[in-house]
Protein backbone atom coordinates (compact mmCIF):
# COMPACT_ATOMS: atom_id res chain seq x y z
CA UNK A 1 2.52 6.41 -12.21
CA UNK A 2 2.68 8.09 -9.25
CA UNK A 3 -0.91 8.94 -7.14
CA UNK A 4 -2.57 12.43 -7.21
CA UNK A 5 -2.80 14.64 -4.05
CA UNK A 6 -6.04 14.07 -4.17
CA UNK A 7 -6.59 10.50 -3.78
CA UNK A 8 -3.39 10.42 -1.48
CA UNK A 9 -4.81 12.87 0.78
CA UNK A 10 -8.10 10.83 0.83
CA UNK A 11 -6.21 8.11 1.76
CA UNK A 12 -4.16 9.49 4.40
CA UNK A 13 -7.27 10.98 6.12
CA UNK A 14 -8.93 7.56 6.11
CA UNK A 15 -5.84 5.61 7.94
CA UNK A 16 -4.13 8.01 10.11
CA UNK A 17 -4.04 7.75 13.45
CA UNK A 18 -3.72 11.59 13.92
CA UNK A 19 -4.11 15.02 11.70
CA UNK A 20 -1.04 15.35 9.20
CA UNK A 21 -0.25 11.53 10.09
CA UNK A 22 1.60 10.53 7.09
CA UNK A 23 4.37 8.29 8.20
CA UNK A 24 2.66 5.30 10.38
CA UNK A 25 2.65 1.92 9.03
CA UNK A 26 -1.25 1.88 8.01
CA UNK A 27 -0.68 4.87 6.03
CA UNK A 28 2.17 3.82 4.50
CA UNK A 29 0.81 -0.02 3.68
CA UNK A 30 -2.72 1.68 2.35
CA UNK A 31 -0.60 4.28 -0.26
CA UNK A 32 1.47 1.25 -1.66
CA UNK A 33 -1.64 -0.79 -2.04
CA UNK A 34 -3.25 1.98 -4.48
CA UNK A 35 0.10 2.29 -5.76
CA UNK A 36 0.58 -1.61 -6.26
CA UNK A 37 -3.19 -1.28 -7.59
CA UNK A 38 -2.28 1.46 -10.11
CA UNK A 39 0.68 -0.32 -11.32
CA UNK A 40 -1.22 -3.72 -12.08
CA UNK A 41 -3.67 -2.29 -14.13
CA UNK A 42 -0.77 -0.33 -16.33
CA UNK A 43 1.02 -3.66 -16.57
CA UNK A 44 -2.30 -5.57 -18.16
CA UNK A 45 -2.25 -2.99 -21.00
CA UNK A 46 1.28 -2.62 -21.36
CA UNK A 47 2.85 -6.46 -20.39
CA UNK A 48 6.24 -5.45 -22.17
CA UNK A 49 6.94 -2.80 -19.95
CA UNK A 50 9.35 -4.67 -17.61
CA UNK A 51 11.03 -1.43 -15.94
CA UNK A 52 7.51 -1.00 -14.40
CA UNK A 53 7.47 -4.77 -13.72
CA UNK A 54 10.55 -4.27 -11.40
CA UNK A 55 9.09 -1.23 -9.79
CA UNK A 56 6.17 -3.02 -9.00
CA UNK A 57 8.07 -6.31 -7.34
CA UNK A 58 9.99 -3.47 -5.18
CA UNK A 59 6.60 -2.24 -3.66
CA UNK A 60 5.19 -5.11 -3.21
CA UNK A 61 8.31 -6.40 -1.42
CA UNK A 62 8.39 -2.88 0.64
CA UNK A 63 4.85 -3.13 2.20
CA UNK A 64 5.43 -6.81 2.43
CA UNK A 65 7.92 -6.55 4.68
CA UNK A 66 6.04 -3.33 6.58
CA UNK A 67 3.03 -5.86 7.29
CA UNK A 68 5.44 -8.24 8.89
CA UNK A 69 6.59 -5.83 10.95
CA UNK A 70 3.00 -4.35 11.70
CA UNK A 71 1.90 -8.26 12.11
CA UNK A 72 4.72 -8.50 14.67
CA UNK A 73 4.55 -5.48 16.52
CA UNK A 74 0.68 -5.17 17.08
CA UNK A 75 -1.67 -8.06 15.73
CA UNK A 76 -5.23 -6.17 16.10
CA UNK A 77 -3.85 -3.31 13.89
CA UNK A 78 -2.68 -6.16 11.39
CA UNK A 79 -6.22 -7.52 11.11
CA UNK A 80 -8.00 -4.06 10.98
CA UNK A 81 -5.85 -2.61 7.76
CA UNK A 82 -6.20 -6.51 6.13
CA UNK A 83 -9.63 -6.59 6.52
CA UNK A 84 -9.99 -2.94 5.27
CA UNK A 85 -7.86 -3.02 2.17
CA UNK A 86 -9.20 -6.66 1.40
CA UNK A 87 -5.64 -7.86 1.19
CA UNK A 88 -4.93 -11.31 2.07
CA UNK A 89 -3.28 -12.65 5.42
CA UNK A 90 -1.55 -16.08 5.04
């Protein structure tokens, strides 16, 4: 389930700040969207598989709580990556 280098690196080069940027929170919130992405359409084939259920709660709780931090820590970056990955802001 995991994301080839190739769309990771596409990713990566879209959201980092700086070359070989991997590690910021934009990055890091953009790869567990595709991942979170990924994982929901596996789980509308396969609805049984609840392993990958509880994988997918874990990510979504993991870049849930890096938004909150990214919300706290710097508001305009908040707005740019929501508005870019067409996630919702409550």
């Amino acid at each position: 389930m995991a994301l080839d280098s190739a769309k990771k690196s596409e990713i990566v080069a879209k959201f980092a700040k700086k070359e070989n940027d991997t590690g910021s929170t934009e990055v890091q919130i953009a790869l567990l969207t595709a991942r979170i992405q990924e994982l929901t359409s596996h789980l509308q084939d396969n609805p049984k598989d609840f392993s990958s259920r509880l994988g997918l709660l874990k990510i979504v709780s993991r870049r849930k709580k890096l938004m909150k931090y990214l919300k706290d820590k710097d508001y305009d970056r908040y707005t740019k990556i929501v508005s870019e990955l067409g996630l919702r802001d409550r």
